[in-house]
N, C-alpha and C. Protein backbone atom coordinates (compact mmCIF):
# COMPACT_ATOMS: atom_id res chain seq x y z
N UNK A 1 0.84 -1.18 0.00
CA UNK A 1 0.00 0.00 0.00
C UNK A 1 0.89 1.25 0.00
N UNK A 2 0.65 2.37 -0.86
CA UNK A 2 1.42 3.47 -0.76
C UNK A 2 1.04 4.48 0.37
N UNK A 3 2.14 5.31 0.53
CA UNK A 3 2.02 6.04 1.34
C UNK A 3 0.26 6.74 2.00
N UNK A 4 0.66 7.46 0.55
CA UNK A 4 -0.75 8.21 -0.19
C UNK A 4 -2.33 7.56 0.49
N UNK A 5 -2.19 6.04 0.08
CA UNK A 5 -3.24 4.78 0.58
C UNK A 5 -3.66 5.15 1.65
N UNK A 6 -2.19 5.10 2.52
CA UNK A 6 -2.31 4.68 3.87
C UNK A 6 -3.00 6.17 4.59
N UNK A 7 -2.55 7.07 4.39
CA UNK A 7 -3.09 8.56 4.85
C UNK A 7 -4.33 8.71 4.48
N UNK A 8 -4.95 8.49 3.13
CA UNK A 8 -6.41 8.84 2.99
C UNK A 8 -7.53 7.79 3.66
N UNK A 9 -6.72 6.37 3.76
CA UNK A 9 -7.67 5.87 5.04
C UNK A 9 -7.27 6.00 6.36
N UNK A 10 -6.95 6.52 7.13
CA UNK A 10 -6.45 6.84 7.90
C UNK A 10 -7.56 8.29 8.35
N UNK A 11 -7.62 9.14 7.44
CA UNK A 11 -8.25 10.27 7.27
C UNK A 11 -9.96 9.86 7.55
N UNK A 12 -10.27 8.83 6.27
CA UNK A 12 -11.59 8.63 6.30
C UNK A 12 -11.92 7.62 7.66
N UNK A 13 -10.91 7.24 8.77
CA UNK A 13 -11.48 6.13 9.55
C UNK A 13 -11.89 7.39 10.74
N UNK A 14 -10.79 8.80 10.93
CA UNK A 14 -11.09 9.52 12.06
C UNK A 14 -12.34 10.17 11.44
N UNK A 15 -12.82 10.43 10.51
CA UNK A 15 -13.98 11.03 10.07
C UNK A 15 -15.36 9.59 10.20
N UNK A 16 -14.77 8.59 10.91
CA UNK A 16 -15.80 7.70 11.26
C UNK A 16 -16.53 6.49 9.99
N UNK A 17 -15.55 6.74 8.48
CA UNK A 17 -15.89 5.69 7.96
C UNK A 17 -15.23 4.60 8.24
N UNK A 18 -15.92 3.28 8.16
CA UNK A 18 -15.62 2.17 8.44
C UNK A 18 -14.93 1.05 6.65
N UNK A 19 -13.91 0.21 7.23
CA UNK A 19 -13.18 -0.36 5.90
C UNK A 19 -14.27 -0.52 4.35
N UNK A 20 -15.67 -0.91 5.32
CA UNK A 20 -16.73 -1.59 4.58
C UNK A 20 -17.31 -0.83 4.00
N UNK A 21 -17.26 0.53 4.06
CA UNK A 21 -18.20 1.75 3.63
C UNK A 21 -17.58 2.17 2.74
N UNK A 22 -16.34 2.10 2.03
CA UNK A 22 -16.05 2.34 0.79
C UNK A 22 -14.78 1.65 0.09
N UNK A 23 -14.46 1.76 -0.97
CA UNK A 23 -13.14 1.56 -1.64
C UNK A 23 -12.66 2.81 -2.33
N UNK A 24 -11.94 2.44 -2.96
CA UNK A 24 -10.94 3.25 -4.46
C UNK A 24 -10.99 2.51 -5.56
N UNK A 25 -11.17 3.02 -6.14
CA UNK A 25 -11.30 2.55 -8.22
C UNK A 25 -10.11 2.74 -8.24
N UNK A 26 -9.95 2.17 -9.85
CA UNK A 26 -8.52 1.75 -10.70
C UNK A 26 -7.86 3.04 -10.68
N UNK A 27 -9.00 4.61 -10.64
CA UNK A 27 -7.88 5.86 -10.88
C UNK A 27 -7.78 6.37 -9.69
N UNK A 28 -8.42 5.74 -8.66
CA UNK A 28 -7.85 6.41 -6.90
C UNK A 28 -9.38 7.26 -6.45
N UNK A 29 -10.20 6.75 -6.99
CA UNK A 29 -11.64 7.46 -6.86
C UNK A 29 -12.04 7.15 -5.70
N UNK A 30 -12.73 7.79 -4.81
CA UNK A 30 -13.42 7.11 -3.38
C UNK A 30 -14.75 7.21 -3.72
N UNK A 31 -15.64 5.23 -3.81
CA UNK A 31 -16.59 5.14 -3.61
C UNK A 31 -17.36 4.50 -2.48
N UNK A 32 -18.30 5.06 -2.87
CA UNK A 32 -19.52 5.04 -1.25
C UNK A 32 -19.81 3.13 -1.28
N UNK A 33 -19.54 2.47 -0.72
CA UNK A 33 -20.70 1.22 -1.26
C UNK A 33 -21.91 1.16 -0.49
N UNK A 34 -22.85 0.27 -0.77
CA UNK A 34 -24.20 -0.25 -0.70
C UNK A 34 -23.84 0.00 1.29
N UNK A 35 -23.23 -0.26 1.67
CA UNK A 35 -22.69 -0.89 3.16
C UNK A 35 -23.18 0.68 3.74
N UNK A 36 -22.26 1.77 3.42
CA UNK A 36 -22.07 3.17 3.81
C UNK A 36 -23.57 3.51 3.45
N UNK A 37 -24.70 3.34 2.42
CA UNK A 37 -25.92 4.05 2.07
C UNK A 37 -26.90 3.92 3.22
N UNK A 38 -27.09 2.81 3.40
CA UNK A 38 -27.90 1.95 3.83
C UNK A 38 -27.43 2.40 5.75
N UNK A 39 -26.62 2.60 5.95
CA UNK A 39 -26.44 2.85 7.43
C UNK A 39 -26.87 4.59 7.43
N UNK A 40 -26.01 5.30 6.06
CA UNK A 40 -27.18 6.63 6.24
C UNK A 40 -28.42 6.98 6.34
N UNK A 41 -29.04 5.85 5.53
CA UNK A 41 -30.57 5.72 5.69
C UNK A 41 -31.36 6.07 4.78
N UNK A 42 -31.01 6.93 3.94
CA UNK A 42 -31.62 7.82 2.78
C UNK A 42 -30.68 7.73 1.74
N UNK A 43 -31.41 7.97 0.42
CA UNK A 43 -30.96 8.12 -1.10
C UNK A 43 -30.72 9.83 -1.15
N UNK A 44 -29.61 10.00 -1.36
CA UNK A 44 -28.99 11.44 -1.75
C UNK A 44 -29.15 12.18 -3.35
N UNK A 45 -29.95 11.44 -3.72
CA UNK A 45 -29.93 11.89 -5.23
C UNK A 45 -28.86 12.24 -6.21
N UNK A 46 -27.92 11.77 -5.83
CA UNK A 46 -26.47 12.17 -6.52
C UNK A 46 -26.13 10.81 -7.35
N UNK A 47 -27.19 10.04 -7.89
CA UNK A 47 -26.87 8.95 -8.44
C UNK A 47 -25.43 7.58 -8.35
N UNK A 48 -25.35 7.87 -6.73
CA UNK A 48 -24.61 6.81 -6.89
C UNK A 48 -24.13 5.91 -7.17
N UNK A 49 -23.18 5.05 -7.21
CA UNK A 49 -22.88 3.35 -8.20
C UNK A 49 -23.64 2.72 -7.59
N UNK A 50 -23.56 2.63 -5.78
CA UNK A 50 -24.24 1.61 -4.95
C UNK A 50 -25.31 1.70 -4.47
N UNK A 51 -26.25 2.71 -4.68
CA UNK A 51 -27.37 3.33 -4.13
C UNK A 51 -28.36 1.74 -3.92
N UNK A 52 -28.31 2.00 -2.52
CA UNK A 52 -29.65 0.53 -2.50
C UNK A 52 -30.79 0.99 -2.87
N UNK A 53 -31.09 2.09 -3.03
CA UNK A 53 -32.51 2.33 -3.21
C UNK A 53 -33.15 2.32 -5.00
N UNK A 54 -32.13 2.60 -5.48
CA UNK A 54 -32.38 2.50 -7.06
C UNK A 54 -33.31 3.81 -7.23
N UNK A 55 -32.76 4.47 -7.22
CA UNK A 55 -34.58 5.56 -7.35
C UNK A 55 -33.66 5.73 -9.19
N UNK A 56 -35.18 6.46 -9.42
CA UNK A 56 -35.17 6.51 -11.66
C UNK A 56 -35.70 7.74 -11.24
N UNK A 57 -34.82 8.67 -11.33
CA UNK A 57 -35.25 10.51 -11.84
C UNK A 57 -34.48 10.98 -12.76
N UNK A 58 -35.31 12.16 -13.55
CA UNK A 58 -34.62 12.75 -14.08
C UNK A 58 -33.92 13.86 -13.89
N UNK A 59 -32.48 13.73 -14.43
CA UNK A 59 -31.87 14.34 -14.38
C UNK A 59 -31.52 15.54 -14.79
N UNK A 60 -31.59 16.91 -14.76
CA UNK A 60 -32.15 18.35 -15.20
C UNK A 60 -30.64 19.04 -15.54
């Protein structure tokens, strides 16, 4: 794990996310998963990858 790795989780664990609540994509992206939605409780409308809720709106 690089440096870099190790500091931005490190960052997101004192801000209270947990290992399970997200990853990094192939270009270093931080995503939310299904794990992190679902303990917030609500759909944010920001069309997430993992959104458990699936909502279909349109987008303006």
């Amino acid at each position: 794990m690089k440096i870099n790795d190790q500091i931005r989780k490190n960052n997101l664990k004192m801000k209270g996310y947990a290992e399970e609540d997200y990853y990094f994509d192939k270009v270093g992206i931080l995503v939310l998963t299904a794990k992190y939605h679902e303990k917030r409780g609500y759909c944010c409308k920001k069309l997430c990858k993992h959104c458990p809720w699936q909502h279909k709106y349109e987008v303006v």
